[in-house]
PDB file of N, CA and C in Angstrom:
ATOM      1  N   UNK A   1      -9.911 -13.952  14.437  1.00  0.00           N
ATOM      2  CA  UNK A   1     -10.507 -13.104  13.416  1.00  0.00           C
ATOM      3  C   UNK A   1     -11.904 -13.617  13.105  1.00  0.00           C
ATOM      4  N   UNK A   2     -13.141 -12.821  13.035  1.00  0.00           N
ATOM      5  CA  UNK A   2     -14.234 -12.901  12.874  1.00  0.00           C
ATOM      6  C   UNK A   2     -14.314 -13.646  11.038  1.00  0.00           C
ATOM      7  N   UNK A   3     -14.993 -14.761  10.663  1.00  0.00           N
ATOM      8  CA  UNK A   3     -14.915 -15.096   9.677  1.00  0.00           C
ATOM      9  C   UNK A   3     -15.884 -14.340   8.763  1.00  0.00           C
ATOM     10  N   UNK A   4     -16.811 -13.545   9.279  1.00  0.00           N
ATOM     11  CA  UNK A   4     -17.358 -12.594   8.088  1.00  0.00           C
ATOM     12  C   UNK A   4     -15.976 -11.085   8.031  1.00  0.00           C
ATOM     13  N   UNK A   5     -15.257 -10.968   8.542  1.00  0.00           N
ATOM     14  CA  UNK A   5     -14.294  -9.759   8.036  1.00  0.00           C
ATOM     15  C   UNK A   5     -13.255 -10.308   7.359  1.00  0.00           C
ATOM     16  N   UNK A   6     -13.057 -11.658   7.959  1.00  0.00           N
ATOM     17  CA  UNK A   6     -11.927 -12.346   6.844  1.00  0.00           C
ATOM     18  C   UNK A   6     -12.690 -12.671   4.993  1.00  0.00           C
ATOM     19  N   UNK A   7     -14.105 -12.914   5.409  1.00  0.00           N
ATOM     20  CA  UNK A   7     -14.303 -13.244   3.755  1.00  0.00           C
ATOM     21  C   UNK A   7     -14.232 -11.044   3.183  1.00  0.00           C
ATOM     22  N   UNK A   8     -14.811 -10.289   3.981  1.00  0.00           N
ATOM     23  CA  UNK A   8     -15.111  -9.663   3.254  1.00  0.00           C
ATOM     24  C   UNK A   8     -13.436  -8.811   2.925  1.00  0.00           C
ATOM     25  N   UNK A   9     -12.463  -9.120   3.313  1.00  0.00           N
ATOM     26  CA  UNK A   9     -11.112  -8.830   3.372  1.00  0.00           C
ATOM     27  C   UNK A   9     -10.742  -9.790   2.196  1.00  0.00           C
ATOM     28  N   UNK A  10     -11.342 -10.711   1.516  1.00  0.00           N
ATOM     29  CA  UNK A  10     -11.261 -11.573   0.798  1.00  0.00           C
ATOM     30  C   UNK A  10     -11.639 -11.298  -0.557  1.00  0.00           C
ATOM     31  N   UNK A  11     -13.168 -10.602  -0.377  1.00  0.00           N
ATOM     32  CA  UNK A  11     -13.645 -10.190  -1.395  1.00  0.00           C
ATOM     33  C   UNK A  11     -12.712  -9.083  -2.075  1.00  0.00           C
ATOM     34  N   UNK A  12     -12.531  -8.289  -0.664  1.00  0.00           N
ATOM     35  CA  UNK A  12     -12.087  -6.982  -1.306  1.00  0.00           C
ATOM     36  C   UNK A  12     -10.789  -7.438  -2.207  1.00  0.00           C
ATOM     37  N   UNK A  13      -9.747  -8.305  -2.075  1.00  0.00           N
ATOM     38  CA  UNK A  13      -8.407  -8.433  -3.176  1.00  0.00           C
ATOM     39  C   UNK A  13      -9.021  -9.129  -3.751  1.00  0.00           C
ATOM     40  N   UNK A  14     -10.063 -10.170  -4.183  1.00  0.00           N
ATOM     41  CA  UNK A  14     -10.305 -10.678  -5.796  1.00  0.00           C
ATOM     42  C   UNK A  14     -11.328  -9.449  -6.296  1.00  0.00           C
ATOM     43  N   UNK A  15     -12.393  -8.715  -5.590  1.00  0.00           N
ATOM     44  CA  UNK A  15     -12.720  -8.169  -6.396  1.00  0.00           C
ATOM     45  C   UNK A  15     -11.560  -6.969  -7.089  1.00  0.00           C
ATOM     46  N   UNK A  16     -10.576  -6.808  -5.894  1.00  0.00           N
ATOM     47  CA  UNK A  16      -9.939  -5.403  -6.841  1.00  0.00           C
ATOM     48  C   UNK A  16      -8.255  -5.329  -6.720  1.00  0.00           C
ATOM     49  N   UNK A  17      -8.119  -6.632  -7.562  1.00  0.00           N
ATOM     50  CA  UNK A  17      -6.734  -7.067  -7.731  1.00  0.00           C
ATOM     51  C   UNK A  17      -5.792  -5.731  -8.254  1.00  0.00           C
ATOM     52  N   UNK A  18      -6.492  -5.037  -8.699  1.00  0.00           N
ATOM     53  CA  UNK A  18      -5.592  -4.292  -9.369  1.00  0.00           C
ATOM     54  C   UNK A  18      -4.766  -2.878  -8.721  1.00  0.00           C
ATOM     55  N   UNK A  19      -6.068  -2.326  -7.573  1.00  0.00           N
ATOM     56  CA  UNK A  19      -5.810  -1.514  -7.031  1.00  0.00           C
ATOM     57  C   UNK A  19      -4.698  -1.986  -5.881  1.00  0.00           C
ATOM     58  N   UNK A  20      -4.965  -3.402  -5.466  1.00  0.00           N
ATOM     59  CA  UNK A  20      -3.895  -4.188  -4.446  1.00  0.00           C
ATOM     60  C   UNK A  20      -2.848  -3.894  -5.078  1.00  0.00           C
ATOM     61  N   UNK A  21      -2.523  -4.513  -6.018  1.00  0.00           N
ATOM     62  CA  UNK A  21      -1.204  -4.418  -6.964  1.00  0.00           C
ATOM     63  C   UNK A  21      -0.651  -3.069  -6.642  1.00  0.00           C
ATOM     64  N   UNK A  22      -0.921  -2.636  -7.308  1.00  0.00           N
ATOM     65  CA  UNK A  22      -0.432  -0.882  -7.241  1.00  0.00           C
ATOM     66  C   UNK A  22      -0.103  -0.663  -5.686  1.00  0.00           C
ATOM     67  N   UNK A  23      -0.860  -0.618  -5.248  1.00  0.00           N
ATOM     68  CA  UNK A  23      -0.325  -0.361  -3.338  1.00  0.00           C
ATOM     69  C   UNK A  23       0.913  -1.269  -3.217  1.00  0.00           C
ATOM     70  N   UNK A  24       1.020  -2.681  -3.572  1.00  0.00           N
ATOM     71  CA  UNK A  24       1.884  -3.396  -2.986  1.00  0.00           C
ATOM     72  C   UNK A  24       3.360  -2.908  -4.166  1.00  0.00           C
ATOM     73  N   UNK A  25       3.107  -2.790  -5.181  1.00  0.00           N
ATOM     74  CA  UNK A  25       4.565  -2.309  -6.008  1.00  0.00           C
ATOM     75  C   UNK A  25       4.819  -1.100  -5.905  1.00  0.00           C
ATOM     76  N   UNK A  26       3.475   0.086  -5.302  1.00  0.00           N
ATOM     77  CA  UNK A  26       4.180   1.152  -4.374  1.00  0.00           C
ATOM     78  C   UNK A  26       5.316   0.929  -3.480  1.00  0.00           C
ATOM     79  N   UNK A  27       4.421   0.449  -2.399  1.00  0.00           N
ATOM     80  CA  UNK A  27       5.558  -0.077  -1.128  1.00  0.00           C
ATOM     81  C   UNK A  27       6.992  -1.069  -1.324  1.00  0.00           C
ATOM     82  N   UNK A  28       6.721  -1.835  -2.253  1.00  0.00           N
ATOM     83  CA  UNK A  28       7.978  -2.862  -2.634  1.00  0.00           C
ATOM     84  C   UNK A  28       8.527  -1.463  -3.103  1.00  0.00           C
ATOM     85  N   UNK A  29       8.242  -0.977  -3.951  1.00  0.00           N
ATOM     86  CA  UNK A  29       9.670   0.315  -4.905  1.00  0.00           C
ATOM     87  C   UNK A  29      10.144   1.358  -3.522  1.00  0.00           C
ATOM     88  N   UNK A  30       9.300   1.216  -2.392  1.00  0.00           N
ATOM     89  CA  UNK A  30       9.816   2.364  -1.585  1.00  0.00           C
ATOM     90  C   UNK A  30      10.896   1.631  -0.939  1.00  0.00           C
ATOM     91  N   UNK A  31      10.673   0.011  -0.404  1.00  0.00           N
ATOM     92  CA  UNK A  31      11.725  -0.805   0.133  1.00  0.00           C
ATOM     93  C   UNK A  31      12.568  -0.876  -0.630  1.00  0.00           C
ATOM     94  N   UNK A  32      12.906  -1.449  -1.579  1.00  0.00           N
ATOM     95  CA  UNK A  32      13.575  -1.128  -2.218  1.00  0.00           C
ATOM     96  C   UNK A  32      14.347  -0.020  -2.855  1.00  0.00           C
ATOM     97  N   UNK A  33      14.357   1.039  -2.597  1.00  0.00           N
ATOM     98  CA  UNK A  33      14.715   2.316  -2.875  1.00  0.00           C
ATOM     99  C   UNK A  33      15.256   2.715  -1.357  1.00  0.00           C
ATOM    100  N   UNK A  34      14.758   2.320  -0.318  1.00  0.00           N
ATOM    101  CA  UNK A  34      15.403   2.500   0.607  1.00  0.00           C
ATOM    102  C   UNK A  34      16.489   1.667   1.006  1.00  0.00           C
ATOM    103  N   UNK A  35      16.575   0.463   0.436  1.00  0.00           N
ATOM    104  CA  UNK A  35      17.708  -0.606   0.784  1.00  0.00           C
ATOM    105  C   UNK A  35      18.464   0.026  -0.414  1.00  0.00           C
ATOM    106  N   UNK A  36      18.558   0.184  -1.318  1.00  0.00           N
ATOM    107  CA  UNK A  36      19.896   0.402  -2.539  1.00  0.00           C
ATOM    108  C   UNK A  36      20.239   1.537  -2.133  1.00  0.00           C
ATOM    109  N   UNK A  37      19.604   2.758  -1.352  1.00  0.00           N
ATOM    110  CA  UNK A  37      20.387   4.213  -1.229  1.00  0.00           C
ATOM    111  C   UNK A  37      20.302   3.775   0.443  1.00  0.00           C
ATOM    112  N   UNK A  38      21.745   4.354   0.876  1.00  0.00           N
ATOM    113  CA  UNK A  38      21.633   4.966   2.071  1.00  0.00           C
ATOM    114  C   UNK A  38      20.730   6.023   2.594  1.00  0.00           C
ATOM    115  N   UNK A  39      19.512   5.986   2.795  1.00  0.00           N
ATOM    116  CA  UNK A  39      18.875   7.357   3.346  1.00  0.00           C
ATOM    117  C   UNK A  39      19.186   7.608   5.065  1.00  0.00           C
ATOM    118  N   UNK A  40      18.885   8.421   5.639  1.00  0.00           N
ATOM    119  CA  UNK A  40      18.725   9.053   6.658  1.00  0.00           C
ATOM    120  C   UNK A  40      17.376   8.741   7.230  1.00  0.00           C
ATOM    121  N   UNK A  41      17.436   8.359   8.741  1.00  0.00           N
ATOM    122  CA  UNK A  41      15.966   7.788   8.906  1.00  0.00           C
ATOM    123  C   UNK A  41      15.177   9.081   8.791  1.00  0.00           C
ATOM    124  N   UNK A  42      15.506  10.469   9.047  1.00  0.00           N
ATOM    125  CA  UNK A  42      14.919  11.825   8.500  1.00  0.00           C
ATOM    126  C   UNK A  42      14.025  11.152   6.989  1.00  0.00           C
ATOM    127  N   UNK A  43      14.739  11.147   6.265  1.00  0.00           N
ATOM    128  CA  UNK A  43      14.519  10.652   4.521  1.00  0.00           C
ATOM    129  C   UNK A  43      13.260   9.600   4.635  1.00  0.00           C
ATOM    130  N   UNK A  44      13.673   8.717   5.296  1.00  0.00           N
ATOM    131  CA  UNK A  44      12.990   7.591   4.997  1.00  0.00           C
ATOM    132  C   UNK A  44      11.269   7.835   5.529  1.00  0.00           C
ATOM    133  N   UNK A  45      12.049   8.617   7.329  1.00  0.00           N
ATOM    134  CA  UNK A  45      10.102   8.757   7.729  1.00  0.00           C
ATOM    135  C   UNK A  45       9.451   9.515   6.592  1.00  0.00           C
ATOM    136  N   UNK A  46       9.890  10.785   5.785  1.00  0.00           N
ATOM    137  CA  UNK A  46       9.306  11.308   5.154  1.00  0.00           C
ATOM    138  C   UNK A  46       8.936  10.870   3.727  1.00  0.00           C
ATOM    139  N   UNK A  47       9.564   9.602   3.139  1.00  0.00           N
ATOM    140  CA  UNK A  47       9.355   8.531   2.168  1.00  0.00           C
ATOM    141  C   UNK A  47       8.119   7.622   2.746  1.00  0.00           C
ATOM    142  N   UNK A  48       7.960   7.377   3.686  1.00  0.00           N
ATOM    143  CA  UNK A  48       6.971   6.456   4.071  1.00  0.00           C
ATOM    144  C   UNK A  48       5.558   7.135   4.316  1.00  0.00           C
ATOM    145  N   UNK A  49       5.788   8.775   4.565  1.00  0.00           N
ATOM    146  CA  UNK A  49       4.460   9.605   5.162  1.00  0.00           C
ATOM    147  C   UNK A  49       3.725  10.244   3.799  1.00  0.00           C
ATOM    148  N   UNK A  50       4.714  10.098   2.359  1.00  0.00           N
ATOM    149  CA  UNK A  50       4.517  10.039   0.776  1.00  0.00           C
ATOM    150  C   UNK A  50       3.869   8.964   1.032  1.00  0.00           C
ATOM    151  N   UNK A  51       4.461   7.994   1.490  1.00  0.00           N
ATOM    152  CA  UNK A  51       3.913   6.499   0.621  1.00  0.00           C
ATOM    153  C   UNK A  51       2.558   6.180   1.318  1.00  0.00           C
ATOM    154  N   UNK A  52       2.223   6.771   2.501  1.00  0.00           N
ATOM    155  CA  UNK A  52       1.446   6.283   3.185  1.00  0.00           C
ATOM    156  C   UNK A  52       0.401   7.162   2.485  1.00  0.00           C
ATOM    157  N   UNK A  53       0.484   8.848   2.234  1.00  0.00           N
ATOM    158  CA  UNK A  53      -0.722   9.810   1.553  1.00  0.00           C
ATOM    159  C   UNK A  53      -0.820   8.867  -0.061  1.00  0.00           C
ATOM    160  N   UNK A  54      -0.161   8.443  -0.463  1.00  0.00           N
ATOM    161  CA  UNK A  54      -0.481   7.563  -1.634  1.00  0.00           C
ATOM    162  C   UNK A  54      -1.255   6.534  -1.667  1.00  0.00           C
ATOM    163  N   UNK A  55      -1.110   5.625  -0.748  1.00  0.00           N
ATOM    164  CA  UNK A  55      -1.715   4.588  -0.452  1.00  0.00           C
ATOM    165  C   UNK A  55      -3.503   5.115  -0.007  1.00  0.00           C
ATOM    166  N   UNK A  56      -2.995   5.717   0.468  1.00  0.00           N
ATOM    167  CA  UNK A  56      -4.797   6.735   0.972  1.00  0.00           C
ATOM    168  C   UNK A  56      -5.411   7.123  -0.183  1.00  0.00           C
ATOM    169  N   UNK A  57      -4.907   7.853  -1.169  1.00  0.00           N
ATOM    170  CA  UNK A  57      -5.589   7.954  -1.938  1.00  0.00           C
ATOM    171  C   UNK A  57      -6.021   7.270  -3.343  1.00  0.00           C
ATOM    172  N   UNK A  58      -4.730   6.331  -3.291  1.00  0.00           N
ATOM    173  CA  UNK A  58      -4.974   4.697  -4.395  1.00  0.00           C
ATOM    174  C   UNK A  58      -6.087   4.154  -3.696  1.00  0.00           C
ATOM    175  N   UNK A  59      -5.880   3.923  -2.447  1.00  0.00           N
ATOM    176  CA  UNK A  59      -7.175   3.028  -1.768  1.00  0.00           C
ATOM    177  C   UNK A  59      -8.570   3.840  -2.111  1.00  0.00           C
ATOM    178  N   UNK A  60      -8.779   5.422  -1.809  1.00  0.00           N
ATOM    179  CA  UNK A  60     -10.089   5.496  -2.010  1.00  0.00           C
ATOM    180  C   UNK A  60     -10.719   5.480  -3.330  1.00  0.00           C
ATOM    181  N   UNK A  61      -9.779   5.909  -4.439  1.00  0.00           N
ATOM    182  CA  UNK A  61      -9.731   6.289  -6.049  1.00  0.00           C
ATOM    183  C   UNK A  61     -10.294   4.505  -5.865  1.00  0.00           C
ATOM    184  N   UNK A  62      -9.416   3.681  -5.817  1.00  0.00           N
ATOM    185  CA  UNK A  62      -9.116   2.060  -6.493  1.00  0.00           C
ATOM    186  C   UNK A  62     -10.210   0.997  -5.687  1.00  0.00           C
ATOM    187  N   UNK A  63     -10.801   1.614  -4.358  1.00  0.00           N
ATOM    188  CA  UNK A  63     -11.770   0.492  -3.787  1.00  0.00           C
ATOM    189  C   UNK A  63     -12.765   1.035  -3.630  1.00  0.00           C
ATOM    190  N   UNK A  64     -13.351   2.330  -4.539  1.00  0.00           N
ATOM    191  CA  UNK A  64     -14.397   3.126  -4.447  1.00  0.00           C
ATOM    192  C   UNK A  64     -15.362   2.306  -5.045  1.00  0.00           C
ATOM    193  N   UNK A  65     -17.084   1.807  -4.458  1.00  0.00           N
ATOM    194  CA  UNK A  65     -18.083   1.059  -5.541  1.00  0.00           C
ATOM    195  C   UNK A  65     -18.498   0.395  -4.450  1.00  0.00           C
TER     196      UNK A  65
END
């Protein structure tokens, strides 16, 4: 890994701890929601293709600047 993309991969979670957060307790509640219910891998791809249009748009809303 190039050490200027690792700092600036660096910058980006201290400068914007918050928007990280949110993405990562997105995805933890989807794992989790998928381990306590039995879903259907039907269910689940379409839980993850939610979680993934979410994440797209937390990321541009939350690392916009």
């Amino acid at each position: 890994m190039n050490k200027t993309n690792f700092t600036k991969n660096l910058i980006l979670h201290i400068r914007y701890p918050w928007t990280a957060l949110v993405i990562f307790i997105l995805w933890l509640g989807i794992a989790i929601l998928c381990m306590i219910e039995n879903y259907s891998s039907d269910n689940i791809i379409i839980l993850t293709s939610i979680s993934g249009i979410a994440t797209l748009i937390l990321a541009l809303i939350g690392f916009k600047g």
